[in-house]
PDB file of N, CA and C in Angstrom:
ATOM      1  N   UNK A   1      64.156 -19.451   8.271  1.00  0.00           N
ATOM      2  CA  UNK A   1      64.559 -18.640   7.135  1.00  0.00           C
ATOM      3  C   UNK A   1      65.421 -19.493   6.209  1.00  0.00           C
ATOM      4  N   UNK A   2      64.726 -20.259   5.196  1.00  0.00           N
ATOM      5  CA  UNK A   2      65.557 -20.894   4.756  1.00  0.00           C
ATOM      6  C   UNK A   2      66.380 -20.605   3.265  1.00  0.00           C
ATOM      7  N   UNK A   3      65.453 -19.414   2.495  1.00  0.00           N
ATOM      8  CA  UNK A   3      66.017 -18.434   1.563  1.00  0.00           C
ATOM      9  C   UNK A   3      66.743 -17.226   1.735  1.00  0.00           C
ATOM     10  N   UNK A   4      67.966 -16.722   1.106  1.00  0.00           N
ATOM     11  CA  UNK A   4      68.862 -15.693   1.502  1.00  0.00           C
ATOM     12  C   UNK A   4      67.967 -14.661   2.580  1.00  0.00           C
ATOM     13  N   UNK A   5      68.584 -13.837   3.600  1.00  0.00           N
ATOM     14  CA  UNK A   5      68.005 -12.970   4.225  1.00  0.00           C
ATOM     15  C   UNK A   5      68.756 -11.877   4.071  1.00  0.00           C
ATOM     16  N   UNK A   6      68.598 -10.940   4.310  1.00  0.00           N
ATOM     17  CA  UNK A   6      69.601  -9.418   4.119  1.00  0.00           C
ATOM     18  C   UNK A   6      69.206  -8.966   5.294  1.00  0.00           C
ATOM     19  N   UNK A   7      70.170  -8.154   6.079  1.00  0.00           N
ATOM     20  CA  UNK A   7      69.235  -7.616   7.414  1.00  0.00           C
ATOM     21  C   UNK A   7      69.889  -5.986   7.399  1.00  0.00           C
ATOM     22  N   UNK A   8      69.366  -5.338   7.766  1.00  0.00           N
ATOM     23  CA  UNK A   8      69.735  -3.795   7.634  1.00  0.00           C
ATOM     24  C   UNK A   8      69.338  -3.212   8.800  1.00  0.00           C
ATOM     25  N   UNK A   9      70.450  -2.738   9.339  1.00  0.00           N
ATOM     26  CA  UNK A   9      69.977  -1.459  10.491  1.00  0.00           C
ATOM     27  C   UNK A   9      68.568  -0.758  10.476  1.00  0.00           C
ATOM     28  N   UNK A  10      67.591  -0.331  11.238  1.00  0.00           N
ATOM     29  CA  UNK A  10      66.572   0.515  10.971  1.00  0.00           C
ATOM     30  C   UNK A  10      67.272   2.284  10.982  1.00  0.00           C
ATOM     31  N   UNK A  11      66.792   2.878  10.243  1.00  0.00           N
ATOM     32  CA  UNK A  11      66.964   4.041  10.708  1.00  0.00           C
ATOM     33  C   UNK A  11      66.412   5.196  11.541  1.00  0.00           C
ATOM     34  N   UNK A  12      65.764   4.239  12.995  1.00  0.00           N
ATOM     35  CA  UNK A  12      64.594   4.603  13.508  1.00  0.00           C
ATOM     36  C   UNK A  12      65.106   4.500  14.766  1.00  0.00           C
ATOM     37  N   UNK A  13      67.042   3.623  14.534  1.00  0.00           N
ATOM     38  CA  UNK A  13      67.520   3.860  16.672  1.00  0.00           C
ATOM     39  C   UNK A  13      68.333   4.564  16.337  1.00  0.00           C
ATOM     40  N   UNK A  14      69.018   4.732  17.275  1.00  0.00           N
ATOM     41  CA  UNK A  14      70.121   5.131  17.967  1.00  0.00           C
ATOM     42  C   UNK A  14      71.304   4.235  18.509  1.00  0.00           C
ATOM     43  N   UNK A  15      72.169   3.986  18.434  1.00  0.00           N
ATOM     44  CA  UNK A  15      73.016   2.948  18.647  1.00  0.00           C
ATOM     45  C   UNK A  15      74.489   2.968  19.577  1.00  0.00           C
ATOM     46  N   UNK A  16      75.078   2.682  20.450  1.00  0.00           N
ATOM     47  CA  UNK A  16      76.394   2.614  21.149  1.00  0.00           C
ATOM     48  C   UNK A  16      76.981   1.222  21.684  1.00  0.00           C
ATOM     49  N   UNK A  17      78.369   1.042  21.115  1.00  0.00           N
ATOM     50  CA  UNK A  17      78.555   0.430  21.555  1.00  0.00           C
ATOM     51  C   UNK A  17      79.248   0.403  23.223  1.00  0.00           C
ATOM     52  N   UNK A  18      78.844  -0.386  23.863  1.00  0.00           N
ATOM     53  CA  UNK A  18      79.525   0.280  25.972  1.00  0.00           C
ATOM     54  C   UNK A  18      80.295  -1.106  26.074  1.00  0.00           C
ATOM     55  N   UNK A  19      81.421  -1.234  26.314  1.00  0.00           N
ATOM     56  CA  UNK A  19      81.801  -2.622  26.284  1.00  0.00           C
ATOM     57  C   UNK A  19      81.903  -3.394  25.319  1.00  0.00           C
ATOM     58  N   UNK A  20      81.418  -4.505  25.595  1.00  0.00           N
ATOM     59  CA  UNK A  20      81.080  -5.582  24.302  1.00  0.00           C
ATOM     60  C   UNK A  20      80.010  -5.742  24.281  1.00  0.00           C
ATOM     61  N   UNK A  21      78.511  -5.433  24.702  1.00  0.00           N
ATOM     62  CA  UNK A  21      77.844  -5.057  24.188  1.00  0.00           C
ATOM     63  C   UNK A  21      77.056  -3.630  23.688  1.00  0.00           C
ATOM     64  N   UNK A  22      76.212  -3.959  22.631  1.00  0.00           N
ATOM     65  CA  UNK A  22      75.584  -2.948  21.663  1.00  0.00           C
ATOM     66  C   UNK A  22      74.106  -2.377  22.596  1.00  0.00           C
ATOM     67  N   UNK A  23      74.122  -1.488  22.763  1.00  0.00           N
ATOM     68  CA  UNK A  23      73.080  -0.692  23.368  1.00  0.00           C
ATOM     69  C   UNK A  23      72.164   0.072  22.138  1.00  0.00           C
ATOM     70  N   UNK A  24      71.031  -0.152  21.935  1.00  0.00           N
ATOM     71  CA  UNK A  24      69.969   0.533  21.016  1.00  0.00           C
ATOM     72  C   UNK A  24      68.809   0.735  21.410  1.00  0.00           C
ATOM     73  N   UNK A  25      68.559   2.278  21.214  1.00  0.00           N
ATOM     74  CA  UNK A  25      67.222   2.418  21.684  1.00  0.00           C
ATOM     75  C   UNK A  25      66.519   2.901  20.319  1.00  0.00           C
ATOM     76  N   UNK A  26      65.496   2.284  20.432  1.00  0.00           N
ATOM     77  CA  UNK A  26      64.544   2.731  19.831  1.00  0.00           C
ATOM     78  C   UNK A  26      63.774   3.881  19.461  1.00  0.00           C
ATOM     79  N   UNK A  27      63.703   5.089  19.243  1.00  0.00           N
ATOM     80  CA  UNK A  27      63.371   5.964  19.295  1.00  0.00           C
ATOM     81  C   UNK A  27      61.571   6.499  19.514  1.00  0.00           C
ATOM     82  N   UNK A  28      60.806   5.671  18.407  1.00  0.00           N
ATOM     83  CA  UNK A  28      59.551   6.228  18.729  1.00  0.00           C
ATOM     84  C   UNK A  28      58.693   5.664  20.157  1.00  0.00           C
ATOM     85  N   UNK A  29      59.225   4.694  20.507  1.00  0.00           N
ATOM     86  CA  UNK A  29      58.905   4.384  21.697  1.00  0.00           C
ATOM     87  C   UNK A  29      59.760   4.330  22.720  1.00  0.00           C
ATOM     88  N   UNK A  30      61.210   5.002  23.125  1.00  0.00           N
ATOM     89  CA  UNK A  30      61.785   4.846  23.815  1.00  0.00           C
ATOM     90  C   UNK A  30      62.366   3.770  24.466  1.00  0.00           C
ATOM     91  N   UNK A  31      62.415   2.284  23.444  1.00  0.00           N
ATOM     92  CA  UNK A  31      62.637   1.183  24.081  1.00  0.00           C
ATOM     93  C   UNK A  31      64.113   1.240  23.723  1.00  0.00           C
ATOM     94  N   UNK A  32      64.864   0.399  25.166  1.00  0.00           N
ATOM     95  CA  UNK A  32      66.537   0.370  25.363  1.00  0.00           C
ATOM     96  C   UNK A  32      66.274  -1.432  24.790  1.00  0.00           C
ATOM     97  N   UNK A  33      67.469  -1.709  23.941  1.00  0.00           N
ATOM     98  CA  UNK A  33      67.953  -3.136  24.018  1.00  0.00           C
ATOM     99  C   UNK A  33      69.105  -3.086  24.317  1.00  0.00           C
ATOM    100  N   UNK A  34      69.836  -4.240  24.906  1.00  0.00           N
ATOM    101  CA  UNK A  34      71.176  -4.545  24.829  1.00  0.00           C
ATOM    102  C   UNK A  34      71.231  -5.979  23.969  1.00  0.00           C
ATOM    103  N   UNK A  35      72.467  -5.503  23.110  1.00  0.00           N
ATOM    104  CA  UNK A  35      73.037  -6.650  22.635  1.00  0.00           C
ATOM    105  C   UNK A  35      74.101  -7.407  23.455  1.00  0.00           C
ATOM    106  N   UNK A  36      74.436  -8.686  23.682  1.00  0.00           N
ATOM    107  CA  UNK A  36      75.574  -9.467  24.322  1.00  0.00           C
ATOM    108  C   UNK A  36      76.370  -8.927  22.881  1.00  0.00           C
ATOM    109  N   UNK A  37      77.262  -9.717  23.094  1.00  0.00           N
ATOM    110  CA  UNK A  37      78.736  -9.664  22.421  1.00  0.00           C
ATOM    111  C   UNK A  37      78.494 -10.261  20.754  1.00  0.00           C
ATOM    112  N   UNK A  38      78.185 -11.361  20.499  1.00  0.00           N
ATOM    113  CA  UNK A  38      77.945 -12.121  19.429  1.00  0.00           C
ATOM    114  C   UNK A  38      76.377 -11.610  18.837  1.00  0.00           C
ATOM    115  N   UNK A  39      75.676 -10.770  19.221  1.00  0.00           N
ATOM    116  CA  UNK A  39      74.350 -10.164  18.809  1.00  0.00           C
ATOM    117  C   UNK A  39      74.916  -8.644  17.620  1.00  0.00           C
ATOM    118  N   UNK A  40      75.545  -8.486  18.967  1.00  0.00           N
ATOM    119  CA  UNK A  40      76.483  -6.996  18.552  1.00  0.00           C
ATOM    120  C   UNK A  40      77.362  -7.150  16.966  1.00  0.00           C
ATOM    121  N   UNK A  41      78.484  -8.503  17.276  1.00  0.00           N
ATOM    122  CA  UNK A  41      79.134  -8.617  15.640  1.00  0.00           C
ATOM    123  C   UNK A  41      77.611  -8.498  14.484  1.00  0.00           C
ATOM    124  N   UNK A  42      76.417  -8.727  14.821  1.00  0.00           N
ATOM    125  CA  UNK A  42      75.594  -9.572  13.540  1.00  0.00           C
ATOM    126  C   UNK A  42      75.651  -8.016  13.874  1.00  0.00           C
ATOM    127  N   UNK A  43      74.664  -7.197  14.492  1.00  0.00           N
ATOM    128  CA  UNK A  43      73.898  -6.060  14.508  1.00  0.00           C
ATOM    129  C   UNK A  43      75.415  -5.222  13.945  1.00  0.00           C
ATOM    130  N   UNK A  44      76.295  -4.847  14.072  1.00  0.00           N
ATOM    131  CA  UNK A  44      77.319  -4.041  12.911  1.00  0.00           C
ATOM    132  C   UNK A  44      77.451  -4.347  11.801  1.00  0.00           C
ATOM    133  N   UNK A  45      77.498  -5.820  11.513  1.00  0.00           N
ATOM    134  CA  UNK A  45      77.417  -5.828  10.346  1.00  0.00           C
ATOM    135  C   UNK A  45      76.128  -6.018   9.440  1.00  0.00           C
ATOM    136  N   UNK A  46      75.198  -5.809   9.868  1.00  0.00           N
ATOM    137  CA  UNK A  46      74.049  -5.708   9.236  1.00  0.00           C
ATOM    138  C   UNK A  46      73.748  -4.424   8.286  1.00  0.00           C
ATOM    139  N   UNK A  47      73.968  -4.538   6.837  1.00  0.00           N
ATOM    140  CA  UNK A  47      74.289  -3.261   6.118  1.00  0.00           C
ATOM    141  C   UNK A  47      73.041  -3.467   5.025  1.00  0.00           C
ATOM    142  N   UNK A  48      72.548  -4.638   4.837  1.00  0.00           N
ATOM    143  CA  UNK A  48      71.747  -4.687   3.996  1.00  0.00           C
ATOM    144  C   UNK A  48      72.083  -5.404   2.848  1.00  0.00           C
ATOM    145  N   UNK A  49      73.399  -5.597   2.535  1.00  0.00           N
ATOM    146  CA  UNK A  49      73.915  -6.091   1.310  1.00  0.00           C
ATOM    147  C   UNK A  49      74.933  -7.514   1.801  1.00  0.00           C
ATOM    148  N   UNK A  50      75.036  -7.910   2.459  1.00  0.00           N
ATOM    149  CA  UNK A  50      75.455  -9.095   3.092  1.00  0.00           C
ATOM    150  C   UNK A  50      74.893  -9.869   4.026  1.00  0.00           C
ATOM    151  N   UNK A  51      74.296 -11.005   2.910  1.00  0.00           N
ATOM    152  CA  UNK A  51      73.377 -12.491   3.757  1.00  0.00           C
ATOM    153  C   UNK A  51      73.985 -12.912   5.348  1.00  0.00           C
ATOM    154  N   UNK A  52      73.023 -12.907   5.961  1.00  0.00           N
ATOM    155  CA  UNK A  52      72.812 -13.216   7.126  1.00  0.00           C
ATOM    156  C   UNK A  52      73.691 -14.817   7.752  1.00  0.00           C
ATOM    157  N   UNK A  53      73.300 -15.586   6.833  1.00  0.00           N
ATOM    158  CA  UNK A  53      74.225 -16.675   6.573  1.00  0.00           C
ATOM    159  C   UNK A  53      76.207 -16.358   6.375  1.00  0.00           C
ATOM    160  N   UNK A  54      76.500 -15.492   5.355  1.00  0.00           N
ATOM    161  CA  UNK A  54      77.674 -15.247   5.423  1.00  0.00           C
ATOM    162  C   UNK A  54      77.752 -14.105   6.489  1.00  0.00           C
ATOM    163  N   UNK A  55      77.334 -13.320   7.196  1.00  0.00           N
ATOM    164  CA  UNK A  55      77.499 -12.940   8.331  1.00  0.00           C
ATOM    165  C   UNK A  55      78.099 -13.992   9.584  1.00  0.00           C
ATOM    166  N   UNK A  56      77.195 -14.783   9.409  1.00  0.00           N
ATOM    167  CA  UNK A  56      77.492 -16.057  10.891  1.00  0.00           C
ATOM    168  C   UNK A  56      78.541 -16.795  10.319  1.00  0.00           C
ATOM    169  N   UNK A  57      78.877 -16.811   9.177  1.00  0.00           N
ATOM    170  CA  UNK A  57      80.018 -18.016   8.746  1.00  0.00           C
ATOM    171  C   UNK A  57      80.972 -16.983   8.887  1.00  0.00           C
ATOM    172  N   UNK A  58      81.384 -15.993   8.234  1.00  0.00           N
ATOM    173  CA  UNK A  58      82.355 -15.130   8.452  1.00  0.00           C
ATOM    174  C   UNK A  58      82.951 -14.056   9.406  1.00  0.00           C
ATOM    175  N   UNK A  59      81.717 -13.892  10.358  1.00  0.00           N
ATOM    176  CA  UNK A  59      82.357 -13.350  11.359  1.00  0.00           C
ATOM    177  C   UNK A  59      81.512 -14.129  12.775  1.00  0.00           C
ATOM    178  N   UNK A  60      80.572 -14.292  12.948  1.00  0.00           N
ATOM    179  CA  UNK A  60      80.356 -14.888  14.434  1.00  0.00           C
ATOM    180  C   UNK A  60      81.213 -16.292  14.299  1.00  0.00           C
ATOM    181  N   UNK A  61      81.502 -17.320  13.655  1.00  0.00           N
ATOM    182  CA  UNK A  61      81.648 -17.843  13.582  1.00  0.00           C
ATOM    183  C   UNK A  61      83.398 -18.198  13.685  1.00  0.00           C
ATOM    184  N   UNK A  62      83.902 -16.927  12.779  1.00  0.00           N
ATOM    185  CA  UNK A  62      85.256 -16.775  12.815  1.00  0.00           C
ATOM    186  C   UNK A  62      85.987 -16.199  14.348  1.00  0.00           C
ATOM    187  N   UNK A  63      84.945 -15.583  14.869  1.00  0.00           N
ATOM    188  CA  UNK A  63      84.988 -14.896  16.189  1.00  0.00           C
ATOM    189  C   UNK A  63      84.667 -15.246  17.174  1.00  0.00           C
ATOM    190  N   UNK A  64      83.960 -16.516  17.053  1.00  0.00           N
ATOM    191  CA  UNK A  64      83.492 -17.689  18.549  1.00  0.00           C
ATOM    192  C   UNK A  64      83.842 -18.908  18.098  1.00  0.00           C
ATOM    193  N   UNK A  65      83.544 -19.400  19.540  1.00  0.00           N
ATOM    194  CA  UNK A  65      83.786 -20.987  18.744  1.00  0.00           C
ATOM    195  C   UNK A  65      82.192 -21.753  18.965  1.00  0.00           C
ATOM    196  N   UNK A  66      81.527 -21.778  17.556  1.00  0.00           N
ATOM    197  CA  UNK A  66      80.648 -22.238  18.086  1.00  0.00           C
ATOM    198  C   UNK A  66      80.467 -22.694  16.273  1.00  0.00           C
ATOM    199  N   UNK A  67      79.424 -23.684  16.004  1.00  0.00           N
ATOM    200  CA  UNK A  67      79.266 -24.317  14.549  1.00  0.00           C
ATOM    201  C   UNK A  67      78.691 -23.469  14.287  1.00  0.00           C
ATOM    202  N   UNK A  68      78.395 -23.614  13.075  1.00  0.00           N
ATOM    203  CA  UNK A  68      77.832 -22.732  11.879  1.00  0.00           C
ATOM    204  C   UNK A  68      76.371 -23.191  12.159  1.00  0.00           C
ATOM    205  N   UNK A  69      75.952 -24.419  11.580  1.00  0.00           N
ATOM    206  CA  UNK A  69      74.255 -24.641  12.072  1.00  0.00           C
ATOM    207  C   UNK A  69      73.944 -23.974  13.259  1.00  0.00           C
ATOM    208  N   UNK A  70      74.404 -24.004  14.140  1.00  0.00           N
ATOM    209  CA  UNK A  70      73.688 -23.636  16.114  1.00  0.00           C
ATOM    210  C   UNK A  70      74.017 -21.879  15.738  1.00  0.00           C
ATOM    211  N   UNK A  71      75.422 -21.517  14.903  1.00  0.00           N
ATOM    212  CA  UNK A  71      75.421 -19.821  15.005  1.00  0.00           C
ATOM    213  C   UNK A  71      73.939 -19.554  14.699  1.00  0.00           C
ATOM    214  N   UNK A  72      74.033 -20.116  13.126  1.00  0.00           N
ATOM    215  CA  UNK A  72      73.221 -19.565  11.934  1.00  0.00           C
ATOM    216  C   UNK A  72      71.338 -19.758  12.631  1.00  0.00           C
ATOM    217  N   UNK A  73      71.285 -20.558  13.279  1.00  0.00           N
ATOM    218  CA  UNK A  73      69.502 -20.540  13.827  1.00  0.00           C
ATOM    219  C   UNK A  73      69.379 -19.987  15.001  1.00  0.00           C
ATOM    220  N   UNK A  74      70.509 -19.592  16.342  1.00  0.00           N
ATOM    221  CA  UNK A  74      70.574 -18.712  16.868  1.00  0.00           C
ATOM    222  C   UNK A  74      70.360 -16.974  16.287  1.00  0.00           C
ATOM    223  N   UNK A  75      71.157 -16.520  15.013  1.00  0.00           N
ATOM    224  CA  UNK A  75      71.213 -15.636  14.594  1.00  0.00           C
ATOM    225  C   UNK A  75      70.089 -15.353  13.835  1.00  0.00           C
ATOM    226  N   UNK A  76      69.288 -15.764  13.155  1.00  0.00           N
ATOM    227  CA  UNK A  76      67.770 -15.954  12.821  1.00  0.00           C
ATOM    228  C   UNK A  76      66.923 -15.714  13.680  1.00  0.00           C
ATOM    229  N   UNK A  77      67.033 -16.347  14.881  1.00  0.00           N
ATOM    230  CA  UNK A  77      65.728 -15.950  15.909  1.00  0.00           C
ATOM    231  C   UNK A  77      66.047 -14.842  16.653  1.00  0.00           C
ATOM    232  N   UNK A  78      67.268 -14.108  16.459  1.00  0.00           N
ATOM    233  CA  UNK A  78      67.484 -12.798  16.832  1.00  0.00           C
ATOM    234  C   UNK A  78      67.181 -11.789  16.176  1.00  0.00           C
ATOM    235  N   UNK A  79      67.514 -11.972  14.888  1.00  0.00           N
ATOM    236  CA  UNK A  79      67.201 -10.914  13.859  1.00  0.00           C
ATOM    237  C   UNK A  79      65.786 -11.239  14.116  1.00  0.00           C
ATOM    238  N   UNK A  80      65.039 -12.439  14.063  1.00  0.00           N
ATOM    239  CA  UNK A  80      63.704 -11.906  13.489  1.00  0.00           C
ATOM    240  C   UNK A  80      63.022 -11.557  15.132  1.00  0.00           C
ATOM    241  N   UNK A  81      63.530 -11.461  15.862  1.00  0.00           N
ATOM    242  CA  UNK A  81      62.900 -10.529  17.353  1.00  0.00           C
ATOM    243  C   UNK A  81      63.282  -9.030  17.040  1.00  0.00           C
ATOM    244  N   UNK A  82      64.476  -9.171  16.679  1.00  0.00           N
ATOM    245  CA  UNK A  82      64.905  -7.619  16.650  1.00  0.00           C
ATOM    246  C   UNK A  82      63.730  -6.654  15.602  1.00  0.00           C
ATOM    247  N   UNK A  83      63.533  -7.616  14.288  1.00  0.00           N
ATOM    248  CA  UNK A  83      63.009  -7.168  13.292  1.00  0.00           C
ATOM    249  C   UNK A  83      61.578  -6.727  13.706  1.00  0.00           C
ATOM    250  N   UNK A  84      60.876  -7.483  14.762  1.00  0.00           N
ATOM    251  CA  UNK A  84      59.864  -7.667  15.327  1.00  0.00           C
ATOM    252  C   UNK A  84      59.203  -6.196  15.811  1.00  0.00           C
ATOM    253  N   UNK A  85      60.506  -5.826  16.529  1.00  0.00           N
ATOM    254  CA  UNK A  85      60.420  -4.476  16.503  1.00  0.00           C
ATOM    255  C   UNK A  85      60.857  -3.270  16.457  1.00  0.00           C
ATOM    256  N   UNK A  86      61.130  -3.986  15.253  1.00  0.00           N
ATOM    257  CA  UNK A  86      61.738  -2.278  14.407  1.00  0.00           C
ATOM    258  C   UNK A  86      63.080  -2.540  14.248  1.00  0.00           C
ATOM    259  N   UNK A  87      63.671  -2.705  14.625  1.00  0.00           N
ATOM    260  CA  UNK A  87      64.922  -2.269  15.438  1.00  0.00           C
ATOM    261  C   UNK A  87      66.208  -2.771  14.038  1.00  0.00           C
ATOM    262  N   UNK A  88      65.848  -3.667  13.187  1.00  0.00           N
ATOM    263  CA  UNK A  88      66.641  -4.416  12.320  1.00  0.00           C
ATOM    264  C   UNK A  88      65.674  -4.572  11.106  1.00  0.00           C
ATOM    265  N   UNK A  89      65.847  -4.355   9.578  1.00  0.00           N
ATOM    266  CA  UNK A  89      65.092  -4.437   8.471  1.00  0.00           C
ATOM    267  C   UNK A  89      65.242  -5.807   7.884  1.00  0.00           C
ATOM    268  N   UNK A  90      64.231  -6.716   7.464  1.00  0.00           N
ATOM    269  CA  UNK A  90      64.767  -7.716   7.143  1.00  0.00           C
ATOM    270  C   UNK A  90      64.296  -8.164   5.262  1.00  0.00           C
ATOM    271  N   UNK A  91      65.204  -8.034   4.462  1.00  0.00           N
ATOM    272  CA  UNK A  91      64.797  -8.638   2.903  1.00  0.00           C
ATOM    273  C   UNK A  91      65.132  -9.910   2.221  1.00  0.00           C
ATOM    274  N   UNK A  92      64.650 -10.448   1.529  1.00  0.00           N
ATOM    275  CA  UNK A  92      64.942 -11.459   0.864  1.00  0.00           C
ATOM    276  C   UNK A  92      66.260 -11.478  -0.295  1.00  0.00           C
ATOM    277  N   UNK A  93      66.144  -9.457  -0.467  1.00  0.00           N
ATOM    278  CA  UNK A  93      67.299  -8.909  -1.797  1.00  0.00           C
ATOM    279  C   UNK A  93      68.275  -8.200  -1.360  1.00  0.00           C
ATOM    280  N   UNK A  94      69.320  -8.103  -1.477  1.00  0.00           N
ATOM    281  CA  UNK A  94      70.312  -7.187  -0.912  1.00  0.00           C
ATOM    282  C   UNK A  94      69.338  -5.603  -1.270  1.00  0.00           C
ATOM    283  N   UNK A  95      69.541  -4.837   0.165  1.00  0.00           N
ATOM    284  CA  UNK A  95      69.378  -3.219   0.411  1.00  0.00           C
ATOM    285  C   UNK A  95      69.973  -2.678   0.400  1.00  0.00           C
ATOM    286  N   UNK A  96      69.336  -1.518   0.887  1.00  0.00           N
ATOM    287  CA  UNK A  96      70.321  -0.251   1.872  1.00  0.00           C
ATOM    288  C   UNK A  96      69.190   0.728   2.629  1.00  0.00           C
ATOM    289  N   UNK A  97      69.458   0.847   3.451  1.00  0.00           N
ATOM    290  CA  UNK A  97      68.614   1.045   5.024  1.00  0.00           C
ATOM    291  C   UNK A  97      68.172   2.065   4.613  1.00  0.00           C
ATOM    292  N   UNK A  98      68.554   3.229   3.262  1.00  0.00           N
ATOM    293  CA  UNK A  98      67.501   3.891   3.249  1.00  0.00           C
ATOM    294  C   UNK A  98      65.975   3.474   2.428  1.00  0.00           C
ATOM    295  N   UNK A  99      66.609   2.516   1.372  1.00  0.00           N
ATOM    296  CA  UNK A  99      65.415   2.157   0.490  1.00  0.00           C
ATOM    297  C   UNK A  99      64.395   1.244   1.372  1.00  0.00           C
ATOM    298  N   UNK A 100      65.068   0.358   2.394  1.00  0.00           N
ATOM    299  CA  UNK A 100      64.413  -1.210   3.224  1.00  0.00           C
ATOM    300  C   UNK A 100      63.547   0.184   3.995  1.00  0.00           C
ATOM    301  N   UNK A 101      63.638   0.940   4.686  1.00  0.00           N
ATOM    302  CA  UNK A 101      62.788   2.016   5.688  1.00  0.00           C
ATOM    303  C   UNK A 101      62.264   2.663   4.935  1.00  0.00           C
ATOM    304  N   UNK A 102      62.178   3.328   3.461  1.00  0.00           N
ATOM    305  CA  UNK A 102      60.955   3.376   2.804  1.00  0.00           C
ATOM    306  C   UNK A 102      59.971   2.404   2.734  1.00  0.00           C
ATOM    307  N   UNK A 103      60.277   1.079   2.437  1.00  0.00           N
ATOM    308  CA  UNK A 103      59.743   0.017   2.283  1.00  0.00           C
ATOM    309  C   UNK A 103      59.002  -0.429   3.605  1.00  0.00           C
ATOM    310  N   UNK A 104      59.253  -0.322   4.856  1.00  0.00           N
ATOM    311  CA  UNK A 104      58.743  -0.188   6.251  1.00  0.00           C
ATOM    312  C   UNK A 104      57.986   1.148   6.559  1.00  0.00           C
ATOM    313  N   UNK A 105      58.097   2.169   6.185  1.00  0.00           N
ATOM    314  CA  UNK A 105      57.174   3.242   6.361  1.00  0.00           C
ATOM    315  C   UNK A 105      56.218   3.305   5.560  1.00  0.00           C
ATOM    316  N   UNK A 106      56.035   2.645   4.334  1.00  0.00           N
ATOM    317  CA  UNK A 106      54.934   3.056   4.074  1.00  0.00           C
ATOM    318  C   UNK A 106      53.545   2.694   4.349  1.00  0.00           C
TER     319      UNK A 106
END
């Protein structure tokens, strides 16, 4: 992903956080994920209107100790599994999870 990404909640789970990690199920198919700890910061802040990139620089990054390159392509191949199915909306333009899930339903 080498142009801005936007990532947005689907409005299609259900979500808790149990611990430090993020628990989401999926609804039309009943699938459970768990997030670890550093999955969980991206997946809250995923609103639609803040790049994926300043996500990992500003908070995984501020919140682990780990570089920005290794956050930022870790956090990419998560979103785009998550996105894979369903579970996370992914745009090139800043959203909002209701317009990105029109844009997925139709």
């Amino acid at each position: 992903m080498s142009e801005k990404c936007y990532v947005a909640r689907s409005s299609k789970i259900a979500a808790r956080m149990m611990g430090d990690e993020m628990m989401i199920m999926l609804a039309p198919e009943s699938t459970l994920f768990t997030l670890n700890e550093v999955a969980s910061v991206i997946f809250k802040a995923a609103d639609g209107a803040t790049p994926l990139d300043e996500i990992v620089a500003e908070r995984v990054c501020s919140e682990f100790d780990i570089e920005f390159e290794v956050a930022l392509k870790d956090a990419e191949h998560m979103v785009k599994e998550l996105a894979g199915h369903g579970v996370l909306i992914v745009s090139d333009k800043p959203t909002t999870q209701s317009r990105a899930f029109a844009q997925v339903a139709r």
